[in-house]
Protein backbone atom coordinates (compact mmCIF):
# COMPACT_ATOMS: atom_id res chain seq x y z
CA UNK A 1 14.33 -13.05 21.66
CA UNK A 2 14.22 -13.20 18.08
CA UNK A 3 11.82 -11.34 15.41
CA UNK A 4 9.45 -13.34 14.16
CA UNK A 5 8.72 -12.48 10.67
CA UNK A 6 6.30 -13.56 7.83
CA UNK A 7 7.20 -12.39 4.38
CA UNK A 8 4.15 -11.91 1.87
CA UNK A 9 5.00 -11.24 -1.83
CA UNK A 10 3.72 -11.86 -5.61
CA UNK A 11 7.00 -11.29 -6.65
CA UNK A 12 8.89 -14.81 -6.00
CA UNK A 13 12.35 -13.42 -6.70
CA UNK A 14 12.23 -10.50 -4.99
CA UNK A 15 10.93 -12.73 -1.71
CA UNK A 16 13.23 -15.43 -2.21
CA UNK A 17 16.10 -12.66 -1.88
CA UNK A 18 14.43 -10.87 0.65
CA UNK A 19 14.36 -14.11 2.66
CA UNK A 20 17.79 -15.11 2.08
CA UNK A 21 19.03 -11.72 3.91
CA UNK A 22 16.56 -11.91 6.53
CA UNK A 23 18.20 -15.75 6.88
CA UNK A 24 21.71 -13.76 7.86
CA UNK A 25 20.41 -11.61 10.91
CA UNK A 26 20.85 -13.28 14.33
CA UNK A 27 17.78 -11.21 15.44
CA UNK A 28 15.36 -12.46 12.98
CA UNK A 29 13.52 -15.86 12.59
CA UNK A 30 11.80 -16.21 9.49
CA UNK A 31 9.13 -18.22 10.11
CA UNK A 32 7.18 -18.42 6.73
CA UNK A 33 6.79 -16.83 3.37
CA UNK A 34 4.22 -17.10 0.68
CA UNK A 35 3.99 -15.47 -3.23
CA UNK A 36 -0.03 -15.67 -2.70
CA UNK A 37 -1.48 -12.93 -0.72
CA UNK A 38 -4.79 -14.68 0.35
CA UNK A 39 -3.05 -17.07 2.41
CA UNK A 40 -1.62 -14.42 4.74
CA UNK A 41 -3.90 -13.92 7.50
CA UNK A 42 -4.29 -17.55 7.59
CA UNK A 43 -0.45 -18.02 8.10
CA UNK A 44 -0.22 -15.17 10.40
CA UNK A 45 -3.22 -17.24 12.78
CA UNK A 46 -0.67 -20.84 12.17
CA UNK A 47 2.81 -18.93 12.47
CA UNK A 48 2.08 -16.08 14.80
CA UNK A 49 4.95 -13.54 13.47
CA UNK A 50 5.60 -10.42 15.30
CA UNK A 51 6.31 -8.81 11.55
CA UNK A 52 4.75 -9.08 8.75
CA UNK A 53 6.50 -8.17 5.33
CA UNK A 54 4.32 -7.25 3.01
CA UNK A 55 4.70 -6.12 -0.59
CA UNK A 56 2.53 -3.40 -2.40
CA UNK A 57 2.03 -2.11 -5.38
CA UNK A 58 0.56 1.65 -6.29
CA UNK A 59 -1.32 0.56 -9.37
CA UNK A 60 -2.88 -2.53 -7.33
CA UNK A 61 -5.70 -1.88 -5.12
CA UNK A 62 -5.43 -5.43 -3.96
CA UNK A 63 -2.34 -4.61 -2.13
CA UNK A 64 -3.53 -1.83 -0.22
CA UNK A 65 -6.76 -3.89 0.40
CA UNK A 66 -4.87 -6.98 1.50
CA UNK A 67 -2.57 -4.54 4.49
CA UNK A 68 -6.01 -3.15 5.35
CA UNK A 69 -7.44 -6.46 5.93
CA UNK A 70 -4.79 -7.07 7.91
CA UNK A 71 -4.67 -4.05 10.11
CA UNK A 72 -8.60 -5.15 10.91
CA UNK A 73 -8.19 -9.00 11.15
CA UNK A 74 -4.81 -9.35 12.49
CA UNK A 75 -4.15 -6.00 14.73
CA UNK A 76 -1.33 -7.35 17.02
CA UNK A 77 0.36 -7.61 13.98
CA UNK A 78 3.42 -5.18 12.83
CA UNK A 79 3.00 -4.33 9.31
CA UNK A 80 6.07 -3.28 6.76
CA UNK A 81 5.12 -2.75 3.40
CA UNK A 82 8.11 -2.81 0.36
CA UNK A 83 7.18 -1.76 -2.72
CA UNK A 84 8.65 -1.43 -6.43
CA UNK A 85 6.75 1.19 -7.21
CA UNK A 86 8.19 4.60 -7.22
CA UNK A 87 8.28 5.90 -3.62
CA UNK A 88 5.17 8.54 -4.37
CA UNK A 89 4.10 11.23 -1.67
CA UNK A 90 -0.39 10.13 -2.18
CA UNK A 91 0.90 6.01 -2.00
CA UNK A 92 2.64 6.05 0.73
CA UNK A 93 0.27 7.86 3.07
CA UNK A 94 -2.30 5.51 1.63
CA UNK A 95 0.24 2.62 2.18
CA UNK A 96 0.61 3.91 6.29
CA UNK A 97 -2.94 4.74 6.25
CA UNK A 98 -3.98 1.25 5.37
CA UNK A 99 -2.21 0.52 9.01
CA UNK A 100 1.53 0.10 7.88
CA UNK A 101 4.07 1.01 10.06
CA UNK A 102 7.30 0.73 7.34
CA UNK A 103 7.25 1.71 3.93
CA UNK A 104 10.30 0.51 2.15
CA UNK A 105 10.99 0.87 -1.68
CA UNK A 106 12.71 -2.21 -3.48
CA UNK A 107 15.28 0.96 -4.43
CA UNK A 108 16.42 1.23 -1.35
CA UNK A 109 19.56 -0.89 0.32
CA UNK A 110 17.89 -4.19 1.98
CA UNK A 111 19.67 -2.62 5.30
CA UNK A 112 16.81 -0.09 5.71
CA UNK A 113 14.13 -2.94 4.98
CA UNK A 114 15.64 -4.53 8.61
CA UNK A 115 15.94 -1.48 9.71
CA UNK A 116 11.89 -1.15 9.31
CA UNK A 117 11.04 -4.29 10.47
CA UNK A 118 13.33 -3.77 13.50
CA UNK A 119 11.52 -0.26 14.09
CA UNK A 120 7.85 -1.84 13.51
CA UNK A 121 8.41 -4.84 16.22
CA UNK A 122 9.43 -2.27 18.53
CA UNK A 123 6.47 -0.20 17.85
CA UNK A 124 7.83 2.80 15.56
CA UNK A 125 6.87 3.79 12.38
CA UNK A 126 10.07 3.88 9.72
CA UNK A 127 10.39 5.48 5.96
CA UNK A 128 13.09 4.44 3.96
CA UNK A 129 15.60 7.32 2.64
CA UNK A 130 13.56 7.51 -0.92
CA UNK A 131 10.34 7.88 1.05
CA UNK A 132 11.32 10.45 3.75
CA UNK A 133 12.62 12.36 0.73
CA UNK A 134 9.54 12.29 -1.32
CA UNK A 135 7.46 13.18 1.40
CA UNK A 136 9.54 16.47 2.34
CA UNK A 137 9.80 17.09 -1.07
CA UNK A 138 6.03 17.56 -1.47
CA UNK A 139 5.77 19.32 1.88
CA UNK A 140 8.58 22.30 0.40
CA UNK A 141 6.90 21.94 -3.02
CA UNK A 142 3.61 20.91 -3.20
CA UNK A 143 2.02 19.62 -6.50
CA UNK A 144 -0.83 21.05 -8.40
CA UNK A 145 -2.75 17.39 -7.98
CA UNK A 146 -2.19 17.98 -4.02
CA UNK A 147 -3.45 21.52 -3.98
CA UNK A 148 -6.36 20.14 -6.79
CA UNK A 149 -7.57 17.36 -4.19
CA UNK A 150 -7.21 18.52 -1.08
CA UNK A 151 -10.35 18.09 0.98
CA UNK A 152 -12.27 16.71 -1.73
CA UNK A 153 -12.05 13.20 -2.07
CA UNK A 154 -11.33 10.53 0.43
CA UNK A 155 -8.58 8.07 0.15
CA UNK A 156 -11.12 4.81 -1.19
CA UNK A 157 -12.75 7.79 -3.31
CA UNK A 158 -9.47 8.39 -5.20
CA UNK A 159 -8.81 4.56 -5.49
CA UNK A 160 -12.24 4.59 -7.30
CA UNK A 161 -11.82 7.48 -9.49
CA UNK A 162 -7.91 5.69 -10.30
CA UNK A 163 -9.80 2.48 -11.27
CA UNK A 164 -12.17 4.48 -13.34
CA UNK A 165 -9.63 6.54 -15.20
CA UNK A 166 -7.82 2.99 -15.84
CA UNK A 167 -11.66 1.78 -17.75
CA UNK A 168 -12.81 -0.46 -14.86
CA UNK A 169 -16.52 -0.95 -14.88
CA UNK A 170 -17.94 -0.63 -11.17
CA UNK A 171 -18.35 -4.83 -11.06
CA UNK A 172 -14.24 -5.08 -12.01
CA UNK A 173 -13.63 -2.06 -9.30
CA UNK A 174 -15.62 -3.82 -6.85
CA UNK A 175 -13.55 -7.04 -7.35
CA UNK A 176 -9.98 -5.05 -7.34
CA UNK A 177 -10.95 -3.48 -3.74
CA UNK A 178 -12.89 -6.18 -2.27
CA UNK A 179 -16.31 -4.76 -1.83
CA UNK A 180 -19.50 -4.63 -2.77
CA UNK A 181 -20.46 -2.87 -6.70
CA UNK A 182 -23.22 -1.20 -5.19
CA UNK A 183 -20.41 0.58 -2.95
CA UNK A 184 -18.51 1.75 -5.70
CA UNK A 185 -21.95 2.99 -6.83
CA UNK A 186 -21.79 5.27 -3.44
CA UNK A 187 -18.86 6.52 -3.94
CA UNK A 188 -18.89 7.05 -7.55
CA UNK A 189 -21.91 9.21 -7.21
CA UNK A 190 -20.05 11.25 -4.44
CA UNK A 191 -17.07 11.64 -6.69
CA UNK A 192 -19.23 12.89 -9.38
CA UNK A 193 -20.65 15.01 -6.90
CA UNK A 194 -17.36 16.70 -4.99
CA UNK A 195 -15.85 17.37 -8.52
CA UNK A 196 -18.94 18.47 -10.38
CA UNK A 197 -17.89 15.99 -13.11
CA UNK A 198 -20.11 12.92 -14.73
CA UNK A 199 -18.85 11.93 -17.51
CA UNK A 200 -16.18 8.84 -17.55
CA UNK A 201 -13.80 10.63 -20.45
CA UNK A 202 -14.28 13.70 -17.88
CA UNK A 203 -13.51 11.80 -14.56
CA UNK A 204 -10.55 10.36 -16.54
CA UNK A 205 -8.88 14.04 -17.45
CA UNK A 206 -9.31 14.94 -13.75
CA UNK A 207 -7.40 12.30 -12.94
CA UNK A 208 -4.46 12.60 -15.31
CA UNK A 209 -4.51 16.43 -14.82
CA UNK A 210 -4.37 16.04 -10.97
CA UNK A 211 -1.46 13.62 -11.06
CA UNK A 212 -3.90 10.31 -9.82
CA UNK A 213 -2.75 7.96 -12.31
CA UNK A 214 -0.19 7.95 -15.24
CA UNK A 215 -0.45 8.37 -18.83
């Protein structure tokens, strides 16, 4: 039986040449794809894939928001997530987190992408080759941010602080991570509060010292 799969992407080039691989393997039937991301749990309820293909981006919290969405609305579903951001060790845990069971970079050969999505349908989690390296890079040489974080803030904490060190008010963060401003009032007190820090300019250096966001 063959692999249903829906492919979810901004990026219309990148899907349109995802799709025209996925059109080649005699396992796979693609049965939808769509370059608007709000549209995807409704296609997943009309086209009932096995697989869904989604792409993600580190510096948007939408992504991450839409796979956990996903993971809570849709929970049958098998989630692989592609990215063309660099494969980075904090991302993709957030990416799996989220409720991924692939992460992919757009670096890699489009072989481990099926590869992933063949993995996911049968229930197993798959990194691609740039991922798997990252991760046991970090493991044999941990980072100062890693060692500066660790058990401090939570994983929608240090999307918060990211979207404050980028100059988000707490109405544009609440937008970016769909939920509500006085929640990103909660946690921006608690960030405040972990770190001893409460000015913005200060929040911001924590970040860029401790590797959260790029300069």
């Amino acid at each position: 039986m063959s692999i249903r799969v829906l492919l979810s992407s901004k990026h219309t080039v990148v899907c349109e040449g995802i799709a025209s691989v996925l059109h080649l393997q005699n396992d796979f039937d693609l049965v939808g794809m769509t370059d608007n991301p709000l549209l995807t749990n409704g296609l997943c309820d009309k086209l009932m894939p096995d697989v869904v293909v989604i792409g993600v981006q580190a510096k948007d919290a939408n992504d991450l928001a839409l796979v956990q969405q996903m993971a809570r609305l849709q929970p049958e579903k098998k989630m692989v997530a592609f990215s063309c951001s660099d494969a980075e060790r904090h991302f993709i845990i957030e990416t799996l987190n989220a409720g991924a069971m692939g992460y992919v970079s757009t670096t890699s050969s489009m072989y481990e992408l099926i590869l992933a999505i063949r993995a996911a349908n049968a229930g197993r989690s798959y990194l691609c080759q740039a991922a798997a390296a990252e991760m046991m890079d970090s493991v044999r040489h941990p980072r100062l941010g890693d060692n500066a974080r660790k058990g401090h803030l939570g994983g929608r904490e240090e999307q918060v602080l990211c979207l404050i060190a980028d100059g988000l008010s707490s109405k544009e963060i609440a937008r970016n991570l769909l939920i509500a401003p006085s929640t990103v009032e909660v946690h921006r007190r608690n960030i405040m509060r972990k770190i001893g820090l409460h000015k913005v300019a200060d929040l911001t250096r924590y970040a860029i010292r401790n590797q959260m966001v790029s300069v």
